[in-house]
C-alpha atoms as a PDB file:
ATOM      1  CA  UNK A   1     -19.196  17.042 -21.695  1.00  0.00           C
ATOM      2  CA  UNK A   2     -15.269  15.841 -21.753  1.00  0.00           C
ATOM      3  CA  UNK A   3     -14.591  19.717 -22.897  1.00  0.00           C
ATOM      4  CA  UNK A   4     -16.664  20.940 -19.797  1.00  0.00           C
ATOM      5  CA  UNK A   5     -14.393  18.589 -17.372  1.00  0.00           C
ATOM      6  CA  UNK A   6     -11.547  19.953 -18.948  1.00  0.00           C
ATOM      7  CA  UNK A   7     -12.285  23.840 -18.556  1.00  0.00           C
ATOM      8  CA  UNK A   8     -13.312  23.342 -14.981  1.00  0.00           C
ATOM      9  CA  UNK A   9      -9.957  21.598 -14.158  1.00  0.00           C
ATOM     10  CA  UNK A  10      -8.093  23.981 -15.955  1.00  0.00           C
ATOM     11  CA  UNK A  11     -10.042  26.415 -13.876  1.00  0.00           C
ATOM     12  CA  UNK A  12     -10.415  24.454 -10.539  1.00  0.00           C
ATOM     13  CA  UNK A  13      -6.291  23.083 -10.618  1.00  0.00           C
ATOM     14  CA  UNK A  14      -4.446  26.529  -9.660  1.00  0.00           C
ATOM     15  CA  UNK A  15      -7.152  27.264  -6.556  1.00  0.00           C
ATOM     16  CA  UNK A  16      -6.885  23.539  -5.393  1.00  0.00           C
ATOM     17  CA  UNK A  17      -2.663  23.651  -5.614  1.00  0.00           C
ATOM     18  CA  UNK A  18      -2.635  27.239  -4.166  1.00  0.00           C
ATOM     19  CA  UNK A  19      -5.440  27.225  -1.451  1.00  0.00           C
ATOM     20  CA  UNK A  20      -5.639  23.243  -0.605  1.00  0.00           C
ATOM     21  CA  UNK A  21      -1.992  21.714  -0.479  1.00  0.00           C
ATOM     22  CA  UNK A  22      -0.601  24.121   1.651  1.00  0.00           C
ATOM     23  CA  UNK A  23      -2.519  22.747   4.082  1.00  0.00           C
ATOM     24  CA  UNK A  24      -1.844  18.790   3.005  1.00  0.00           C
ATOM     25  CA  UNK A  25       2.095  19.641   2.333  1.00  0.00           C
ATOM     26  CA  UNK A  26       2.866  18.269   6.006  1.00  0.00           C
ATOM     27  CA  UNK A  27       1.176  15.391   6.042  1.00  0.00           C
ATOM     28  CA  UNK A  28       2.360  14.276   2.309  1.00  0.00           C
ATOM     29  CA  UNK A  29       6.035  15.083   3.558  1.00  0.00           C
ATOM     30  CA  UNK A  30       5.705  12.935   6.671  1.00  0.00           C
ATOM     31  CA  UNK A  31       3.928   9.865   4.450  1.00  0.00           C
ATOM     32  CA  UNK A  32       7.104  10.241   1.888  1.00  0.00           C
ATOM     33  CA  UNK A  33       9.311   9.914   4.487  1.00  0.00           C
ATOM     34  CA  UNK A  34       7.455   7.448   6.937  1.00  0.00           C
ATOM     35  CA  UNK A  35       7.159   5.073   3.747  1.00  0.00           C
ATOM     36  CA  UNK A  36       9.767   5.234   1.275  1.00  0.00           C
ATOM     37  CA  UNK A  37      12.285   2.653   1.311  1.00  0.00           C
ATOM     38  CA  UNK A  38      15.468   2.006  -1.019  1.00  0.00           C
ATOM     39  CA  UNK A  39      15.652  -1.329  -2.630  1.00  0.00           C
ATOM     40  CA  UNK A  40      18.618  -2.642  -4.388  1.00  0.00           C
ATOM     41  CA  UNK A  41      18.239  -2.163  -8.251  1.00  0.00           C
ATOM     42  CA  UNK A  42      14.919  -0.410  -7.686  1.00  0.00           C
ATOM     43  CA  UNK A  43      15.415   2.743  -6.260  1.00  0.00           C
ATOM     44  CA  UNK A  44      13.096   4.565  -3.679  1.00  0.00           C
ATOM     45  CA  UNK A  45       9.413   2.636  -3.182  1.00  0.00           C
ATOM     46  CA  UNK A  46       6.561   2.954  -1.179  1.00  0.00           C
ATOM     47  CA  UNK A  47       6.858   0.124   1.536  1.00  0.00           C
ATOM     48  CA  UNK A  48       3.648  -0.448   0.930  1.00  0.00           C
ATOM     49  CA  UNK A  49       4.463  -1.403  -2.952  1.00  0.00           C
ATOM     50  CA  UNK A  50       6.893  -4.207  -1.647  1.00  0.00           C
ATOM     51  CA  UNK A  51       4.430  -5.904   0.352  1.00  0.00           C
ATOM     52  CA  UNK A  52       6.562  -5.379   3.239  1.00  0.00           C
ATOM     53  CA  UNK A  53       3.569  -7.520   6.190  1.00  0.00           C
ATOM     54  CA  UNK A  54       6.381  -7.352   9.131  1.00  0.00           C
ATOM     55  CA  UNK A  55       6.174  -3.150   8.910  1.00  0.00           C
ATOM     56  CA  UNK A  56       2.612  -2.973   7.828  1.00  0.00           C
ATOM     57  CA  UNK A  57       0.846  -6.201   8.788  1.00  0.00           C
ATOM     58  CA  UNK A  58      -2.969  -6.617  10.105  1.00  0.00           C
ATOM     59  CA  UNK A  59      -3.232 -10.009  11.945  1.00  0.00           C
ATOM     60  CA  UNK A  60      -7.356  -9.535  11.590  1.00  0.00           C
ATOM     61  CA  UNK A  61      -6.492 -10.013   7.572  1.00  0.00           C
ATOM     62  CA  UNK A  62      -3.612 -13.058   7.783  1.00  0.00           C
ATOM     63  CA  UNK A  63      -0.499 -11.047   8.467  1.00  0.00           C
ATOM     64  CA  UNK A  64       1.453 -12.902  11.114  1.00  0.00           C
ATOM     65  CA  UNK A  65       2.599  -9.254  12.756  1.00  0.00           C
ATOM     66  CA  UNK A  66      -0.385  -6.518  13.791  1.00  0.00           C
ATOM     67  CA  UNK A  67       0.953  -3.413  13.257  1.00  0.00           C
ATOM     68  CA  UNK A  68      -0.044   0.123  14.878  1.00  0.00           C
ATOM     69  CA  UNK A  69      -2.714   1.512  13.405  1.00  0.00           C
ATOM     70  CA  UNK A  70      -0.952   4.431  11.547  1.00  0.00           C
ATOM     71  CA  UNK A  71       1.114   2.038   9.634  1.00  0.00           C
ATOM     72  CA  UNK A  72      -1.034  -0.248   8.521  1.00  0.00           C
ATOM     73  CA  UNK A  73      -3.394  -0.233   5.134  1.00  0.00           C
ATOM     74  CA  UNK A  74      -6.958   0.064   5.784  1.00  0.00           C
ATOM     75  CA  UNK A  75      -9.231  -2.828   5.525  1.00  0.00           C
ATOM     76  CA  UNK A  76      -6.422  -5.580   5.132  1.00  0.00           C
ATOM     77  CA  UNK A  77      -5.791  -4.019   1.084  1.00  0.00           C
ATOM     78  CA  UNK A  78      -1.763  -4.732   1.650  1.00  0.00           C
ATOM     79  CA  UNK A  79      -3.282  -8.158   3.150  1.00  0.00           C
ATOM     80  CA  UNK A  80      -5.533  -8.398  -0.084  1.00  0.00           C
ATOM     81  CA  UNK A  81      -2.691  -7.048  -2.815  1.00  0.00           C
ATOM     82  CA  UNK A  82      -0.058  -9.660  -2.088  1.00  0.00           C
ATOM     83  CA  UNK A  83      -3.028 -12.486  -2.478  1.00  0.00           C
ATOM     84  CA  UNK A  84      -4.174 -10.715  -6.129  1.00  0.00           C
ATOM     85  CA  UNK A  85      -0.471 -10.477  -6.992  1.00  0.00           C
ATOM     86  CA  UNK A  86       1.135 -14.036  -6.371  1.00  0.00           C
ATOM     87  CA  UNK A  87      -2.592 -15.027  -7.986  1.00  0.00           C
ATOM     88  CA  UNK A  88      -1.262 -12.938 -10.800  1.00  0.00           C
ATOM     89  CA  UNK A  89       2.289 -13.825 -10.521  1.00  0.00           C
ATOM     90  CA  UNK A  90       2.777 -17.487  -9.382  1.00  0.00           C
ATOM     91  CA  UNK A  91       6.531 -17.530 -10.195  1.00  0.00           C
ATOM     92  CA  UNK A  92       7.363 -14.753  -7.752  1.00  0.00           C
ATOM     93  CA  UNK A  93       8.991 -15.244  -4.529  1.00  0.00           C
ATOM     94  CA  UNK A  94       6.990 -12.869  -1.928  1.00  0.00           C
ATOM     95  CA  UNK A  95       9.320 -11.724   1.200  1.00  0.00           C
ATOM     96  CA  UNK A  96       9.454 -13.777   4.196  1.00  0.00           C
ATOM     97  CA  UNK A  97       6.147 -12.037   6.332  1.00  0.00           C
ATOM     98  CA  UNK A  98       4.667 -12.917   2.991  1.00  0.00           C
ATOM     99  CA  UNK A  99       4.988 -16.483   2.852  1.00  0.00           C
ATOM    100  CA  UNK A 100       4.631 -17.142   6.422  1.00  0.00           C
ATOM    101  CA  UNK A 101       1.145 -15.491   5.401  1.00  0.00           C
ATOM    102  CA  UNK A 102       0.386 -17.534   2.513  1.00  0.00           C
ATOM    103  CA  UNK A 103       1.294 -20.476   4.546  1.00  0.00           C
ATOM    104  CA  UNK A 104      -1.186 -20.034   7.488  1.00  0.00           C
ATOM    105  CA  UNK A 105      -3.627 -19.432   5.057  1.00  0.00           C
ATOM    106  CA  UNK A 106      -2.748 -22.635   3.078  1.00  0.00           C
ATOM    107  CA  UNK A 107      -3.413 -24.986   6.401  1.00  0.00           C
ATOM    108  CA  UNK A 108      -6.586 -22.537   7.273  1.00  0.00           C
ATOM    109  CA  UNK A 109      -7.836 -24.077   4.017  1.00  0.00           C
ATOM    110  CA  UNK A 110      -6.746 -27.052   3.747  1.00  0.00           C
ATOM    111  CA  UNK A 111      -8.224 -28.255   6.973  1.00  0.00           C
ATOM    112  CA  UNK A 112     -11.116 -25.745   7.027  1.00  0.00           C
END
């Protein structure tokens, strides 16, 4: 079965980059460049990777800004990520949107 998958990508690859992309190319271009960032000693990152709430925030999922639409994750996953990583990560120090978010959600809990 694994072999099978492999021939029909091998097969199916070339007509998906030639006849599919070409279509897509615009749209990846304009997320690249809508999204990337540079941070210092990092590079170029998604702005979405640095959990960056004040440019991508959903107040219906904890952020303290609400975004446009276009900008923001769907279904509060940037909202959800930040919670999984300081979870994961305790010792990190998440930007400033980010705590304010952590905060609120702190008192919601405490007193809820």
């Amino acid at each position: 079965l694994l072999f099978l998958e492999e021939m029909a990508s091998v097969l199916l690859t070339p007509y998906v980059l030639y006849f599919m992309m070409p279509q897509c190319a615009d749209g990846i271009v304009a997320f690249v460049r809508d999204f990337t960032l540079h941070v210092e000693g990092v590079g170029d990152v998604c702005s979405l990777a640095s959990f960056d709430l004040a440019r991508h925030g959903n107040a219906k999922y904890g952020a303290p800004t609400h975004c446009p639409k276009a900008a923001r994750s769907r279904q509060g996953k940037l909202e959800k990520s930040l919670l999984t990583f300081v979870a994961t990560y305790p010792t990190w120090e998440p930007p400033l949107a980010g705590r304010a978010m952590l905060a609120a959600l702190s008192r919601h809990t405490e007193f809820g």
